[in-house]
C-alpha atoms as a PDB file:
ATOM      1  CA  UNK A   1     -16.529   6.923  -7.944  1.00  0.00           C
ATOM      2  CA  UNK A   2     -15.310   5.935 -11.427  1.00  0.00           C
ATOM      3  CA  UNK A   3     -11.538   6.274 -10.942  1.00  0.00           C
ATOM      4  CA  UNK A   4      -9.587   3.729 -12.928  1.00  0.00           C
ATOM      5  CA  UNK A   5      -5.904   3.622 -12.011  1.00  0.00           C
ATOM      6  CA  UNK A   6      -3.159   2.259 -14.486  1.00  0.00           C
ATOM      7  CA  UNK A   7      -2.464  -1.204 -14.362  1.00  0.00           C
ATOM      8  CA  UNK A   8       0.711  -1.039 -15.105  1.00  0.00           C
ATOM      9  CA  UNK A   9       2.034   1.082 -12.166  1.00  0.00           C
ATOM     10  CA  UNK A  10       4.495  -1.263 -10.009  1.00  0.00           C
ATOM     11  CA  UNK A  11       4.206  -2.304  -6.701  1.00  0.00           C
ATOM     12  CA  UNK A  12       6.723  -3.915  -4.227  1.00  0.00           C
ATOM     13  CA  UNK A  13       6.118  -6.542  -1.880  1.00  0.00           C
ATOM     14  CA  UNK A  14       8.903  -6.793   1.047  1.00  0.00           C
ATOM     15  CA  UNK A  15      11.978  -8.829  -0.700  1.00  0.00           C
ATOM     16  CA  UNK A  16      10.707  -9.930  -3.537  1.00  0.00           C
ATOM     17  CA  UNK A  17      10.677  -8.021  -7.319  1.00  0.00           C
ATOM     18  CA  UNK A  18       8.467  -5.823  -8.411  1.00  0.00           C
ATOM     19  CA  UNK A  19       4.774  -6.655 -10.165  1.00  0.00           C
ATOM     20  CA  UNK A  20       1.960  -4.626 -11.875  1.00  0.00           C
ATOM     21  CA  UNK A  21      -0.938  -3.756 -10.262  1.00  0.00           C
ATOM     22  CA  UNK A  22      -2.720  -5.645 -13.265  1.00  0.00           C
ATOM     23  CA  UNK A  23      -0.347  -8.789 -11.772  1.00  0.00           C
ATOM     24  CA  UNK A  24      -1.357  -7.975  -8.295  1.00  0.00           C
ATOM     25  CA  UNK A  25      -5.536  -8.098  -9.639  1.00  0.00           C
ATOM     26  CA  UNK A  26      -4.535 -10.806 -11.818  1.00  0.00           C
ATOM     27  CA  UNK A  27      -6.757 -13.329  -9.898  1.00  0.00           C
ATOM     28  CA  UNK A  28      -8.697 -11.256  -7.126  1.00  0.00           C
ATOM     29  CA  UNK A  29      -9.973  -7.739  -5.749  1.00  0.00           C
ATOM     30  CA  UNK A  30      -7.875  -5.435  -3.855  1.00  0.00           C
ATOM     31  CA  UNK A  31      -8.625  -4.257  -0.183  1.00  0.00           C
ATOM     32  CA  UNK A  32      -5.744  -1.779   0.565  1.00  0.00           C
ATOM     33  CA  UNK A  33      -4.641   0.399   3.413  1.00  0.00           C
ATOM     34  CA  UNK A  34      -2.932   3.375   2.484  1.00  0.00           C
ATOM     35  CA  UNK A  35      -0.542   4.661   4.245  1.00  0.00           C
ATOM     36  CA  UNK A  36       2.468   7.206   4.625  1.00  0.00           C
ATOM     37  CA  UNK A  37       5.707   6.208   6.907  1.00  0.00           C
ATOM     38  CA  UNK A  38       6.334   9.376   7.934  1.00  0.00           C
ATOM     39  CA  UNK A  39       3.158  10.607   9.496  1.00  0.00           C
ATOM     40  CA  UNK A  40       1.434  10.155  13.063  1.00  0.00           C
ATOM     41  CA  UNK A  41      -1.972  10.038  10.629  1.00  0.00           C
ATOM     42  CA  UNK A  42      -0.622   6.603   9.697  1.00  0.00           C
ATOM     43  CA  UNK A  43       0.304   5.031  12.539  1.00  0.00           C
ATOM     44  CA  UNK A  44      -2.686   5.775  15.046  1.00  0.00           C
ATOM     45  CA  UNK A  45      -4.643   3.720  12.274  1.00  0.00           C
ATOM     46  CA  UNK A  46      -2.510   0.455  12.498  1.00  0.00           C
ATOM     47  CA  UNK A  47      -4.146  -1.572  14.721  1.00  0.00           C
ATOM     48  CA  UNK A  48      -7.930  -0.535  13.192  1.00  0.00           C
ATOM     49  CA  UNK A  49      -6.066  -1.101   9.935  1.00  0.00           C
ATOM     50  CA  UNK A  50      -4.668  -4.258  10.261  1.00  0.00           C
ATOM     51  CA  UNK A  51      -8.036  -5.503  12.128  1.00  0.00           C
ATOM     52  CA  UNK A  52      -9.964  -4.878   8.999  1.00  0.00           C
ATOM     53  CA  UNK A  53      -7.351  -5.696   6.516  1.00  0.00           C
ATOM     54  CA  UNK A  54      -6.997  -9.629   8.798  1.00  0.00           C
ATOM     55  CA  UNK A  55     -11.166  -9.868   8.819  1.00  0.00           C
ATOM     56  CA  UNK A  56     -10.893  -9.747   4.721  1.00  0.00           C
ATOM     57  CA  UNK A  57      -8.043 -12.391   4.679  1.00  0.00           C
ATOM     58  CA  UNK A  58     -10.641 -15.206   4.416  1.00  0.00           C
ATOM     59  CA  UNK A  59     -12.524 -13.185   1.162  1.00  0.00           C
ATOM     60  CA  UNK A  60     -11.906 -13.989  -2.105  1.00  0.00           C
ATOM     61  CA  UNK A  61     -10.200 -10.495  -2.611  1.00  0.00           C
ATOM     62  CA  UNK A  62      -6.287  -9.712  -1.599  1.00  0.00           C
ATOM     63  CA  UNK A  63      -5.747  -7.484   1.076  1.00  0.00           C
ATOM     64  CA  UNK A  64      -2.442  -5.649   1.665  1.00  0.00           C
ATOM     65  CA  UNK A  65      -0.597  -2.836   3.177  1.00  0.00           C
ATOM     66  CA  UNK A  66       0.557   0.154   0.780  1.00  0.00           C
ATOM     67  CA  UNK A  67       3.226   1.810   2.065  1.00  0.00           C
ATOM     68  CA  UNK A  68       4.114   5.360   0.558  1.00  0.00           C
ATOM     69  CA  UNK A  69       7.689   4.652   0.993  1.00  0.00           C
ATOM     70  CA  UNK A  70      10.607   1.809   0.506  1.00  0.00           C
ATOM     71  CA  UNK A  71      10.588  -1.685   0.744  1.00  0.00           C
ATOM     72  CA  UNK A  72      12.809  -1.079   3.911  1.00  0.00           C
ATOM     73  CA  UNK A  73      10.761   2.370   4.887  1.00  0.00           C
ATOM     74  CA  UNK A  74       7.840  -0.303   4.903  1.00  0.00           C
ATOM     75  CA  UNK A  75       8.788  -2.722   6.695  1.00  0.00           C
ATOM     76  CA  UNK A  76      10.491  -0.174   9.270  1.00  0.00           C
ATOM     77  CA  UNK A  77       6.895   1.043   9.571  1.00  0.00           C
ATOM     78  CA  UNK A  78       4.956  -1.777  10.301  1.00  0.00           C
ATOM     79  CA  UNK A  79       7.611  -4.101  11.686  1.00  0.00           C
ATOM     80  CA  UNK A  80       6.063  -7.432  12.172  1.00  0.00           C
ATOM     81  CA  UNK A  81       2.874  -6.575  10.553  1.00  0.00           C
ATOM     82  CA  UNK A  82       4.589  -7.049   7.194  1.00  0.00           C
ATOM     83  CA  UNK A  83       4.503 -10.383   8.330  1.00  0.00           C
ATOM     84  CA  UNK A  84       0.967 -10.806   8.717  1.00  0.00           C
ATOM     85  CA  UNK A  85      -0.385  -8.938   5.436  1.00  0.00           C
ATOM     86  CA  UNK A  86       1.351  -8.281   2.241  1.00  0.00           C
ATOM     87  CA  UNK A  87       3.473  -5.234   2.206  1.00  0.00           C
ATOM     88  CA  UNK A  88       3.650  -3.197  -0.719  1.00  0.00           C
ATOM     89  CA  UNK A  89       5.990  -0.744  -1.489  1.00  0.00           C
ATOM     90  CA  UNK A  90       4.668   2.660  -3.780  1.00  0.00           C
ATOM     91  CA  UNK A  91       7.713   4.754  -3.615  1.00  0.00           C
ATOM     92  CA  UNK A  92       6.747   6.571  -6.447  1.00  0.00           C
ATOM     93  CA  UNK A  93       3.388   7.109  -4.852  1.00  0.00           C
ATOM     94  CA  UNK A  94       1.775   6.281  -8.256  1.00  0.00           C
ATOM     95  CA  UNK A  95      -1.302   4.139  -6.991  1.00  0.00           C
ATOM     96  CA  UNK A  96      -2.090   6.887  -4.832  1.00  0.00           C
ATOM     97  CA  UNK A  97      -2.123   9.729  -7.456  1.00  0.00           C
ATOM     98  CA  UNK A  98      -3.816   7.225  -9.734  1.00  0.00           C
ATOM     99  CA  UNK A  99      -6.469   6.298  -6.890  1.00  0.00           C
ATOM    100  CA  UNK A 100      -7.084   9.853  -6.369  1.00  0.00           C
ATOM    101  CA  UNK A 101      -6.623   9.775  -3.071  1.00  0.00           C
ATOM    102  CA  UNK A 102      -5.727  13.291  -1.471  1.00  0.00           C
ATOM    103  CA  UNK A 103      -5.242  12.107   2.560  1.00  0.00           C
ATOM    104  CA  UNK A 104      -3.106   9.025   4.373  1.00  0.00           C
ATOM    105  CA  UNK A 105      -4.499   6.945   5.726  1.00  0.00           C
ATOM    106  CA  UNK A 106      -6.667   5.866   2.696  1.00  0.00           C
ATOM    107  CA  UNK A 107      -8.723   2.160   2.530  1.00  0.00           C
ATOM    108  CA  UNK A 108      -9.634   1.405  -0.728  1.00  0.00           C
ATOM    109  CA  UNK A 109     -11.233  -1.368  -2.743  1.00  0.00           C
ATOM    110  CA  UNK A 110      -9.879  -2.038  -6.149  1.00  0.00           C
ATOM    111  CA  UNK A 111     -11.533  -3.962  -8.772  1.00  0.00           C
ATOM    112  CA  UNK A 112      -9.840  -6.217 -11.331  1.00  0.00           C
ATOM    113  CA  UNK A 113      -9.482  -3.801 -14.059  1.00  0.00           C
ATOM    114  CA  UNK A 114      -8.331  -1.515 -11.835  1.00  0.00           C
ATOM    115  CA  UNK A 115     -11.587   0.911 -11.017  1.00  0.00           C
ATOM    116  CA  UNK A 116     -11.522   2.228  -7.596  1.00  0.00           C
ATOM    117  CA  UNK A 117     -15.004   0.753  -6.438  1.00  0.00           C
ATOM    118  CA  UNK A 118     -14.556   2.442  -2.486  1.00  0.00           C
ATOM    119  CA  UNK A 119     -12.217   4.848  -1.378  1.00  0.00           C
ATOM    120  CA  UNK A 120     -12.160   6.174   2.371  1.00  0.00           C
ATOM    121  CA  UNK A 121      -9.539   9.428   3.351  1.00  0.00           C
ATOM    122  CA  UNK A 122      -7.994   9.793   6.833  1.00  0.00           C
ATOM    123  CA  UNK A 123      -9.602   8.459   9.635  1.00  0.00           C
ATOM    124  CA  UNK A 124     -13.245   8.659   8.853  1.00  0.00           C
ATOM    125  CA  UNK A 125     -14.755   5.599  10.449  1.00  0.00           C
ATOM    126  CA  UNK A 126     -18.428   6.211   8.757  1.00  0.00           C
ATOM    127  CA  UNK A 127     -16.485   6.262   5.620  1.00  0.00           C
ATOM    128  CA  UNK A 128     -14.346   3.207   6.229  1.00  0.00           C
ATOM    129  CA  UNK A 129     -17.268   1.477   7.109  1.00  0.00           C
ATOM    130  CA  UNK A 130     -18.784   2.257   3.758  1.00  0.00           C
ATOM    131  CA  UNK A 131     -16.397   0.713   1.917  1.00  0.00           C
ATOM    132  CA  UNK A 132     -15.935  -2.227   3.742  1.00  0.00           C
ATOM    133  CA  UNK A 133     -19.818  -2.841   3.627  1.00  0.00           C
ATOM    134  CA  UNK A 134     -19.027  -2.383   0.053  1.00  0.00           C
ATOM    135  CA  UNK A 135     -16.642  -4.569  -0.102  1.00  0.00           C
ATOM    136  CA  UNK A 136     -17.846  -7.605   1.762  1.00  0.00           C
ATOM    137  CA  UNK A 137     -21.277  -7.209  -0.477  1.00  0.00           C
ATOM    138  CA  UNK A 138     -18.918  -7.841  -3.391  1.00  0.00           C
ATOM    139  CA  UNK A 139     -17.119 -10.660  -1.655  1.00  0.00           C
ATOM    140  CA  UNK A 140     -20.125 -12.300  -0.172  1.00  0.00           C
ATOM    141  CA  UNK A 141     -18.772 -11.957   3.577  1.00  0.00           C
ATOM    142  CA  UNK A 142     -19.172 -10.542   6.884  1.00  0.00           C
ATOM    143  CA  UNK A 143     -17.974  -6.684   6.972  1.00  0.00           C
ATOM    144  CA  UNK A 144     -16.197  -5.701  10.471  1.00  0.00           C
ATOM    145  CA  UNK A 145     -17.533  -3.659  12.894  1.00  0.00           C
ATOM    146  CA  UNK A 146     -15.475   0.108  12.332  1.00  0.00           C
ATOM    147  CA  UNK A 147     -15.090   1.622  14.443  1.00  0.00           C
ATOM    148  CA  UNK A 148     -14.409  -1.052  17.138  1.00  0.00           C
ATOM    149  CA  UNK A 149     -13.554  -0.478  20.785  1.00  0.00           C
ATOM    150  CA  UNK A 150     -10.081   0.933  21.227  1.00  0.00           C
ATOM    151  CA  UNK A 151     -10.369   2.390  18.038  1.00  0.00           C
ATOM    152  CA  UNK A 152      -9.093   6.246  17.486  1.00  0.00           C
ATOM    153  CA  UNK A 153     -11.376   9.170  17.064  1.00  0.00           C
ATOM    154  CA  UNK A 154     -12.530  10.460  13.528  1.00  0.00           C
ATOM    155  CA  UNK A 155      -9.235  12.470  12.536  1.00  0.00           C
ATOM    156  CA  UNK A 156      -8.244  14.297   9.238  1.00  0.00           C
ATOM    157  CA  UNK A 157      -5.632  12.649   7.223  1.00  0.00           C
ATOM    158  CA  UNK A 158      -2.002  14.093   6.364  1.00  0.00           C
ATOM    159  CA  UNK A 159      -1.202  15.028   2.614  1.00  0.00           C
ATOM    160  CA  UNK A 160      -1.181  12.509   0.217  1.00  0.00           C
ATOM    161  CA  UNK A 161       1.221  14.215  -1.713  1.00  0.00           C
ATOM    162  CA  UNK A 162       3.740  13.727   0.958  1.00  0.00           C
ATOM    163  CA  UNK A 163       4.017  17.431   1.497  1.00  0.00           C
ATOM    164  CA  UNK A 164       3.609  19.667   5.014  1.00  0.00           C
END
């Protein structure tokens, strides 16, 4: 996987201004969940997501929500989550075209310079688990265990693109 997605697309955490993804990797690795307001794909993934997403927070990587949507379509979505684990808006849905990511939910693992290192599509647990082994081999840490009790079955994600 040798996608490299533009640095300079911007990203929007919950009340605050805009930033580059090159600001956003200025200092560490990105572990982002992927997903899209508007679909059920999204939301039966939240508490898996956010499970992961909270056993990276102690890595030396940033982890963080991306929300296909507005900053208030965001935080609408995950309510107090947003609280929890930076919330980034991609209205534009330009980090997902650049990832290459076709389905929502996505997890992915961005490198500094912006190289997609793991990318996981819909609900694929096997694959999630890939790329959090991945990850935590790059981080030096523990990888969670995915999927976990309570967990939902493997499902197919919803358009990436947004459309039906």
């Amino acid at each position: 996987m040798s996608t490299q997605v533009p640095l300079d697309l911007e990203l929007k955490p919950l009340d605050h201004d805009a930033r580059t993804l090159g600001d956003w990797l200025t200092t560490f690795q990105m572990a982002a969940v992927v997903l899209d307001p508007y679909t059920h794909e999204s939301a039966w993934v939240l508490d898996a997501a956010r499970r992961i997403l909270t056993h990276f927070g102690g890595a030396d990587c940033r982890v963080a929500f991306i929300v296909a949507g507005t900053e208030s379509e965001a935080q609408q979505f995950l309510g107090p989550i947003s609280d929890e684990i930076l919330t980034l808006s991609d209205e534009t849905r330009g980090l997902i075209t650049g990832a290459g990511v076709e389905q929502l939910p996505a997890f992915l693992h961005i490198a500094q310079d912006g190289t997609v290192v793991g990318r996981a599509e819909g609900w694929a647990p096997q694959a999630w688990r890939e790329v959090a082994i991945g990850l935590a081999l790059h981080m030096s840490w523990t990888y969670p265990i995915i999927p976990a009790a309570g967990d939902p079955v493997a499902y197919p994600g919803s358009p990436a693109s947004g459309a039906a």
